[in-house]
C-alpha atoms as a PDB file:
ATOM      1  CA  UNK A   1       8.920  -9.054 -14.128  1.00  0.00           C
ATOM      2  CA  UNK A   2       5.698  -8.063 -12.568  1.00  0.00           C
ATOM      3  CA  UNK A   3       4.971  -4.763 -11.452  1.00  0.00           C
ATOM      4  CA  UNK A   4       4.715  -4.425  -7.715  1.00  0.00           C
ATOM      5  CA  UNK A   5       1.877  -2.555  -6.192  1.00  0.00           C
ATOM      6  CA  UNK A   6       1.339  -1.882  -2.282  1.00  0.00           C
ATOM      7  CA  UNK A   7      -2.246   0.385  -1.520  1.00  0.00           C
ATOM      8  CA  UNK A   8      -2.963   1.171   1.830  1.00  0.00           C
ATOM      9  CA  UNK A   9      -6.393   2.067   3.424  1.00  0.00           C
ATOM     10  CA  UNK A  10      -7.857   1.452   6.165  1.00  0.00           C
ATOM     11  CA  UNK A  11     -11.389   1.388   4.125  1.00  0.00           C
ATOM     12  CA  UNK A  12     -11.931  -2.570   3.009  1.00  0.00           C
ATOM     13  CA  UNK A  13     -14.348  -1.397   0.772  1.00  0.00           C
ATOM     14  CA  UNK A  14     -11.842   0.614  -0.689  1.00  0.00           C
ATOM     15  CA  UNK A  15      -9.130  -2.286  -0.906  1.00  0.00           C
ATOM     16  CA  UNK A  16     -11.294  -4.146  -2.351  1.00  0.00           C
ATOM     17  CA  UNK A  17     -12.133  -1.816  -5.842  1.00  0.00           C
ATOM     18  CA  UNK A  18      -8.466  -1.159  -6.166  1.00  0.00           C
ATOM     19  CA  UNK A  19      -7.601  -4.551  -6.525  1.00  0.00           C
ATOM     20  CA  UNK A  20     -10.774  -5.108  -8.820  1.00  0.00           C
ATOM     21  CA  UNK A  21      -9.450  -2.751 -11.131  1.00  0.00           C
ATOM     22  CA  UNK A  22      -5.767  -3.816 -11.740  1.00  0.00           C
ATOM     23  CA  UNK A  23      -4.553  -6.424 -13.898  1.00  0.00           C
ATOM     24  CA  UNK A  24      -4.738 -10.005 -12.776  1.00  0.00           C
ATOM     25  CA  UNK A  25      -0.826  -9.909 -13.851  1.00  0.00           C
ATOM     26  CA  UNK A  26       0.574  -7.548 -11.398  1.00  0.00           C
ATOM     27  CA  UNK A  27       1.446  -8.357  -7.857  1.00  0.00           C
ATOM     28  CA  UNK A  28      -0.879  -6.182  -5.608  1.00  0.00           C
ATOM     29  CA  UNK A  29      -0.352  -6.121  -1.935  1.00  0.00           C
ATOM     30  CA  UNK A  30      -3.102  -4.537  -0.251  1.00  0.00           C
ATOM     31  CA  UNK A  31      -2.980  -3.100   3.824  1.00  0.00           C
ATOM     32  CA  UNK A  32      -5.506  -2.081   6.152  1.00  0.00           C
ATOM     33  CA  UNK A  33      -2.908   0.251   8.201  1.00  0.00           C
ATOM     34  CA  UNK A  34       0.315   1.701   7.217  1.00  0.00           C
ATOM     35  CA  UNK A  35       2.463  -0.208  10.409  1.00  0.00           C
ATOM     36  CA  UNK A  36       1.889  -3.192   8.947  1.00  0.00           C
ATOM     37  CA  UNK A  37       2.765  -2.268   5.637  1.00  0.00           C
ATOM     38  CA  UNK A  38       6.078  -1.084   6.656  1.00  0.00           C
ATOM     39  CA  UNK A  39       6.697  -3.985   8.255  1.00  0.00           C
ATOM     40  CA  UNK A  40       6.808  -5.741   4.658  1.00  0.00           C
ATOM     41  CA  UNK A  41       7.827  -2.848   2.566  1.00  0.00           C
ATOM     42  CA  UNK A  42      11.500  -3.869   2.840  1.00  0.00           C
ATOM     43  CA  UNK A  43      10.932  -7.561   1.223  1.00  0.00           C
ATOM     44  CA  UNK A  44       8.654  -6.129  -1.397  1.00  0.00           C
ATOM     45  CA  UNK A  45      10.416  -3.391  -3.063  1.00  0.00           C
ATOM     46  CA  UNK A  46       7.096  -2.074  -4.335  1.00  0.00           C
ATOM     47  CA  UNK A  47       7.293  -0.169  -8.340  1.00  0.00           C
ATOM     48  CA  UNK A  48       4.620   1.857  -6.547  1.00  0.00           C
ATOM     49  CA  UNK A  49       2.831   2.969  -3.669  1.00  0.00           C
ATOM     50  CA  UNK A  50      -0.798   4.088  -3.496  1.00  0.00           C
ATOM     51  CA  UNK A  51      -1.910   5.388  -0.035  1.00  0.00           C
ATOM     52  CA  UNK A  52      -4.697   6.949   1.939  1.00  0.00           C
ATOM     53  CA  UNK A  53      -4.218  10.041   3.663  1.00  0.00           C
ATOM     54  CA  UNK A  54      -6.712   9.600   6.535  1.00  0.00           C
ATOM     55  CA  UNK A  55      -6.029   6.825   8.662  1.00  0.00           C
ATOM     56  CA  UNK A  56      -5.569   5.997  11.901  1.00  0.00           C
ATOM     57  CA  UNK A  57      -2.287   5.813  13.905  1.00  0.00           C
ATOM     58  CA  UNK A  58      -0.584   7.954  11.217  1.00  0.00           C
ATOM     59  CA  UNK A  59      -1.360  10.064   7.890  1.00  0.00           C
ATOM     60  CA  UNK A  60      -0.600   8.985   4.430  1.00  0.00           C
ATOM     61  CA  UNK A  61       1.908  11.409   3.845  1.00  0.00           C
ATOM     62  CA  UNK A  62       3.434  10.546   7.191  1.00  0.00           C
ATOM     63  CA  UNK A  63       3.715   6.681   6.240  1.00  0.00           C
ATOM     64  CA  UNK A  64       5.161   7.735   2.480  1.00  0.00           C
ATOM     65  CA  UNK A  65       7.958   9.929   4.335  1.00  0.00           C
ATOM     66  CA  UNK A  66       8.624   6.498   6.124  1.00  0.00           C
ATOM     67  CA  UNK A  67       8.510   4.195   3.212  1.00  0.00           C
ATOM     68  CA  UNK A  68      10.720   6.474   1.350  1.00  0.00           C
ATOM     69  CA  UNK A  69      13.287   5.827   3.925  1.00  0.00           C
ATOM     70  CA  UNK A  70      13.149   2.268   3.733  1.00  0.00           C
END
């Protein structure tokens, strides 16, 4: 099974070297703003969760309290 990765940011740039640096082999799902990665969160059932803490609309540590929930 391959690990599942979600990193939000609302940086491209940013997006961009994360997904450089992983492992063609793991499943990275990459989001410019933390509504719409919530939005998929359910049907991914990401191993882990990498996110910025300054964005807009609503802080890192506000979305993580959120995608705990889910």
């Amino acid at each position: 099974m391959k690990p599942v990765i979600v990193y939000v940011d609302d940086e491209p740039h940013n997006l961009t070297v994360f997904e450089a640096s992983l492992p063609d082999e793991w499943d990275v799902h990459l989001y410019d703003s933390a509504v719409s990665a919530l939005k998929d969160l359910r049907q991914l059932t990401p191993w882990v969760i990498v996110s910025d803490q300054r964005m807009p609309v609503m802080s890192g540590l506000e979305f993580l309290e959120l995608a705990v929930q889910l």
